[in-house]
N, C-alpha and C. Protein backbone atom coordinates (compact mmCIF):
# COMPACT_ATOMS: atom_id res chain seq x y z
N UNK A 1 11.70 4.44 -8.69
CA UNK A 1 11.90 4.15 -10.10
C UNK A 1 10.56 3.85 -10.75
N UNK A 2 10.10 4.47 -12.03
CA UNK A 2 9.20 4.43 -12.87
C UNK A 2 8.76 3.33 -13.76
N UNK A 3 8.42 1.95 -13.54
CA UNK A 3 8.03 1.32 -14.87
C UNK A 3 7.92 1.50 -15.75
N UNK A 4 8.51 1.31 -16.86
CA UNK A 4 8.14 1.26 -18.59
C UNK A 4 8.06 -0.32 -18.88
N UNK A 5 7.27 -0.05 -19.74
CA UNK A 5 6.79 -1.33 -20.66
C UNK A 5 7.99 -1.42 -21.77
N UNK A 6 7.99 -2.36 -22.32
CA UNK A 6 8.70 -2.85 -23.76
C UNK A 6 8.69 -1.67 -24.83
N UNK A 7 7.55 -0.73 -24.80
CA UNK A 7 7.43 0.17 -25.70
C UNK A 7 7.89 1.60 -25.47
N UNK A 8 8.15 1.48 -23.91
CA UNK A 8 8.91 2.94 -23.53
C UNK A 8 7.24 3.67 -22.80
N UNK A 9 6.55 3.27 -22.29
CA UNK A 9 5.31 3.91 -21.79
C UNK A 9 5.82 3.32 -20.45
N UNK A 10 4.25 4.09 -19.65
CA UNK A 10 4.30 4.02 -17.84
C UNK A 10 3.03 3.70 -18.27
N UNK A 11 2.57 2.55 -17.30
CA UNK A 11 1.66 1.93 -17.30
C UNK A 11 1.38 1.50 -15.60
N UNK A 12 -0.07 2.42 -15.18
CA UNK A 12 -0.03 2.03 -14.05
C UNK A 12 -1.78 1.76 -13.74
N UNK A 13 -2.24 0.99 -12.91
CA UNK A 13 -3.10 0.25 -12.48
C UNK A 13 -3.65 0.53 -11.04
N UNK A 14 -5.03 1.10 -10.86
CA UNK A 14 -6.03 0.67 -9.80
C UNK A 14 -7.08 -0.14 -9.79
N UNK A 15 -7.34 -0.18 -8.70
CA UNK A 15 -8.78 -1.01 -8.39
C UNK A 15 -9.33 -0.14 -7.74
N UNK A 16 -10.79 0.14 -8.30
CA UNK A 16 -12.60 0.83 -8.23
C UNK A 16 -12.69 0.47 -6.75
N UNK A 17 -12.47 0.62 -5.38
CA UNK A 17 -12.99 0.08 -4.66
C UNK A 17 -15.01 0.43 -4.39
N UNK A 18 -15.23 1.09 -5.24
CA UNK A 18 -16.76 1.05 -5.23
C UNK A 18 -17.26 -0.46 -5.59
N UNK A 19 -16.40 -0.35 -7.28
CA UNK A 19 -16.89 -1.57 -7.75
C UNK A 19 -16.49 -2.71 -8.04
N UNK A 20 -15.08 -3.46 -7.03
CA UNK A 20 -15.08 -4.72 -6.86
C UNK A 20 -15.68 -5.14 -5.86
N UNK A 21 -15.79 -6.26 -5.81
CA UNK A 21 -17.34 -7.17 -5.25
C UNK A 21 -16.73 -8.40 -4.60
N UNK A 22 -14.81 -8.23 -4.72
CA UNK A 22 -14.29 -9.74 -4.04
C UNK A 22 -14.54 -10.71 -5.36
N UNK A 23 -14.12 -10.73 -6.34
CA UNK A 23 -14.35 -12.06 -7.21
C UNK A 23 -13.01 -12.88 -7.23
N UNK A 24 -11.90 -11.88 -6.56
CA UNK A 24 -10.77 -12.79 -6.49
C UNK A 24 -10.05 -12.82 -8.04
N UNK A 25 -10.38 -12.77 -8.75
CA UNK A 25 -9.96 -13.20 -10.46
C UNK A 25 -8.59 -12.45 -10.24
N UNK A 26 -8.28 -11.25 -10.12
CA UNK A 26 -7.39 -10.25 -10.30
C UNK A 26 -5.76 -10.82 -9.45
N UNK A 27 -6.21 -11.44 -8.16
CA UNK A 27 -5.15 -11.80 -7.82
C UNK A 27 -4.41 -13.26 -8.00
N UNK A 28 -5.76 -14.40 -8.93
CA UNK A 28 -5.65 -15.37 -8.96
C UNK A 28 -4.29 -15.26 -11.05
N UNK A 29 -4.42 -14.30 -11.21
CA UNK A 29 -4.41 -13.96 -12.07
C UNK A 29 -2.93 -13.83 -12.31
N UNK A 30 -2.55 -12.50 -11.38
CA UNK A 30 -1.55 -11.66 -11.10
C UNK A 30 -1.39 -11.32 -10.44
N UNK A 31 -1.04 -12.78 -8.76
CA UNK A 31 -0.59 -11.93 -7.84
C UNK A 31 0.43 -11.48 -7.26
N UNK A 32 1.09 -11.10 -7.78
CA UNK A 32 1.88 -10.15 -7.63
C UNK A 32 1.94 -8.63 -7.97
N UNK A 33 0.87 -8.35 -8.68
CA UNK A 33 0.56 -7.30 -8.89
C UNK A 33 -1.16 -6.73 -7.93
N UNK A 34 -1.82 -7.73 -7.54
CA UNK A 34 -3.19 -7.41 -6.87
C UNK A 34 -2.92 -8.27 -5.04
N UNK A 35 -3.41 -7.60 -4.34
CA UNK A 35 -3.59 -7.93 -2.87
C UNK A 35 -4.81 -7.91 -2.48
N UNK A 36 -5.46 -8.68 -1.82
CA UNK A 36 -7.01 -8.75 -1.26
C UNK A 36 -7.17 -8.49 0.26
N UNK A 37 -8.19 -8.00 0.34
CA UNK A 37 -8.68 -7.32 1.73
C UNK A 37 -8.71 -8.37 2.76
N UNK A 38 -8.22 -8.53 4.12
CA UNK A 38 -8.09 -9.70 4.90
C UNK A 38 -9.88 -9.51 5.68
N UNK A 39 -10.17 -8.60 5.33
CA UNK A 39 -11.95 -8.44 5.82
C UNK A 39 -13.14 -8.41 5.43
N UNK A 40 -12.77 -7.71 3.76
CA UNK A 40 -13.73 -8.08 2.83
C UNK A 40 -13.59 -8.86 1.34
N UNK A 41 -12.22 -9.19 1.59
CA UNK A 41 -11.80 -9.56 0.29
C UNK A 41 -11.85 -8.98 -1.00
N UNK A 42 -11.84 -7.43 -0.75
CA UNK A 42 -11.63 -6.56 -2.14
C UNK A 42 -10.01 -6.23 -2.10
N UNK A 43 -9.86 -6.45 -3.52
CA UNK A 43 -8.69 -6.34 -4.18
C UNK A 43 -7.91 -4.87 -4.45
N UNK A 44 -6.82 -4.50 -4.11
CA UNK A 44 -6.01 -3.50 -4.50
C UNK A 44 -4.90 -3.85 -5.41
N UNK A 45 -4.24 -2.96 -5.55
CA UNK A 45 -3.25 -2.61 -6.42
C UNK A 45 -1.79 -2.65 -5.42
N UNK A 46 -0.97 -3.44 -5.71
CA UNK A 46 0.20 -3.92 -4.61
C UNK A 46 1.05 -2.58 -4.86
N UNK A 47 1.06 -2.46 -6.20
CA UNK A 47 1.64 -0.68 -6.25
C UNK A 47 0.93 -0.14 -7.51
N UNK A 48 0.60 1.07 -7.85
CA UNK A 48 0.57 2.00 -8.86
C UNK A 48 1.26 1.59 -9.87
N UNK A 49 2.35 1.44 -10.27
CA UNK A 49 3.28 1.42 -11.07
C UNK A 49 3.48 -0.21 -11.59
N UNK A 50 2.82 -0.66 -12.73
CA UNK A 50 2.80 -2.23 -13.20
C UNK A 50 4.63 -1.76 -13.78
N UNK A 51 4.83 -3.06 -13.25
CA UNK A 51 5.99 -4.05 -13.86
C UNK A 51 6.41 -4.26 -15.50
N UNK A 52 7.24 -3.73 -16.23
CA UNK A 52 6.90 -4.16 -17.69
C UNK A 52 6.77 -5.78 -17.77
N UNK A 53 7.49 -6.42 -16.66
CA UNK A 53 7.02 -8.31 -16.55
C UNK A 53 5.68 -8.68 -16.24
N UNK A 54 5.19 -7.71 -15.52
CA UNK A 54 3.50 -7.72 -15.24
C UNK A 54 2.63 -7.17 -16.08
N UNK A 55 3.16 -6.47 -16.96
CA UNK A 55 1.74 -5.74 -17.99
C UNK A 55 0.77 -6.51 -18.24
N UNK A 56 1.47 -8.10 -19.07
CA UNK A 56 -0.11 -8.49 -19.94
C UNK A 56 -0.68 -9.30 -18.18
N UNK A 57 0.01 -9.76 -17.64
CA UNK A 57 -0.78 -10.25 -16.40
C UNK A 57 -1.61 -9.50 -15.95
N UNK A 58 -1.45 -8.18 -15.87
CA UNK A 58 -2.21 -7.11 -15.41
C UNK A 58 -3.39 -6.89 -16.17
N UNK A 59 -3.29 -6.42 -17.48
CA UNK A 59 -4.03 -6.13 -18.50
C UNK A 59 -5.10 -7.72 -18.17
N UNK A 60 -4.46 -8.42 -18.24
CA UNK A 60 -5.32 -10.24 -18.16
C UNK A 60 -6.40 -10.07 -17.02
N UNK A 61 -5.85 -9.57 -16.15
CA UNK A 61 -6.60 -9.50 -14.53
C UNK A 61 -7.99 -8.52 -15.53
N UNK A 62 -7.07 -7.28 -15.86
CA UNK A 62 -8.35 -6.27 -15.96
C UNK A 62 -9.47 -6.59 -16.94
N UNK A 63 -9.13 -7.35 -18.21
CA UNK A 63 -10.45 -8.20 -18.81
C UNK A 63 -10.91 -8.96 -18.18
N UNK A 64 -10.04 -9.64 -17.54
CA UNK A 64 -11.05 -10.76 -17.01
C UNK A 64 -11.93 -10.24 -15.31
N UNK A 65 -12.13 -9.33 -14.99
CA UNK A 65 -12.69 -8.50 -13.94
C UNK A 65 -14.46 -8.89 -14.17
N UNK A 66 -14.85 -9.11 -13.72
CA UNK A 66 -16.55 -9.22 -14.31
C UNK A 66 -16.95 -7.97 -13.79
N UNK A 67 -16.72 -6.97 -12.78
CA UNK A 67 -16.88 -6.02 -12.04
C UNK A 67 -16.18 -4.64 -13.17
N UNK A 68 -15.57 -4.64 -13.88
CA UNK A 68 -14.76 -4.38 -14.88
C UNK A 68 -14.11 -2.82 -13.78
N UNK A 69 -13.72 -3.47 -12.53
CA UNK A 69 -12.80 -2.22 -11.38
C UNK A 69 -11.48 -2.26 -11.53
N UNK A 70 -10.58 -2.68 -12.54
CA UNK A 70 -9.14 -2.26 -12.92
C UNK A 70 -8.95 -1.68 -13.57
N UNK A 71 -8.66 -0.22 -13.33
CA UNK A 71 -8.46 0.71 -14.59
C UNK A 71 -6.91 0.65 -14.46
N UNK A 72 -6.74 0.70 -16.02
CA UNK A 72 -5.32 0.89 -16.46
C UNK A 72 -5.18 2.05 -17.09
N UNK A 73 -4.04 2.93 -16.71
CA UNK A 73 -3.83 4.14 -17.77
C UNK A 73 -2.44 4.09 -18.06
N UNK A 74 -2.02 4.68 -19.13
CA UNK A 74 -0.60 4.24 -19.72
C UNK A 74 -0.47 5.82 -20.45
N UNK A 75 0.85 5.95 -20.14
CA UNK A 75 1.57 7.55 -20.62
C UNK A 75 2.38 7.30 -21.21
N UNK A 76 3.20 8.35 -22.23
CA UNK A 76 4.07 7.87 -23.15
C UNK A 76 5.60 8.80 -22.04
């Protein structure tokens, strides 16, 4: 099953593994939507597909990234 947001979009979410660095923010954030590496402590994406209950948590994680490695893309 496909996530939609409130507005009728798919909104789904990775993490850069080039360019997170382990700052942790992402899962302190939203975790339920981010998981961290048990070896290096870089952060993934628990699934592709954000939650319409997780969007702004998500979106929150991805500003607040100092590494700025959460890309979000959203389809109608």
């Amino acid at each position: 099953m496909v996530a939609e947001t409130h507005k009728g979009n798919v909104v789904k979410v990775r993490v850069d593994p080039d360019r997170c660095q382990g700052h942790t923010l992402c899962s302190m954030i939203a975790p339920e939507s981010f998981e961290l590496d048990d070896i290096e402590g870089h952060a993934s994406a628990v699934s592709e597909d954000v939650a319409a209950e997780q969007e702004d948590a998500v979106r929150e994680a991805a500003h607040s990234c100092p590494e700025q490695a959460i890309l979000i893309t959203e389809t109608s």
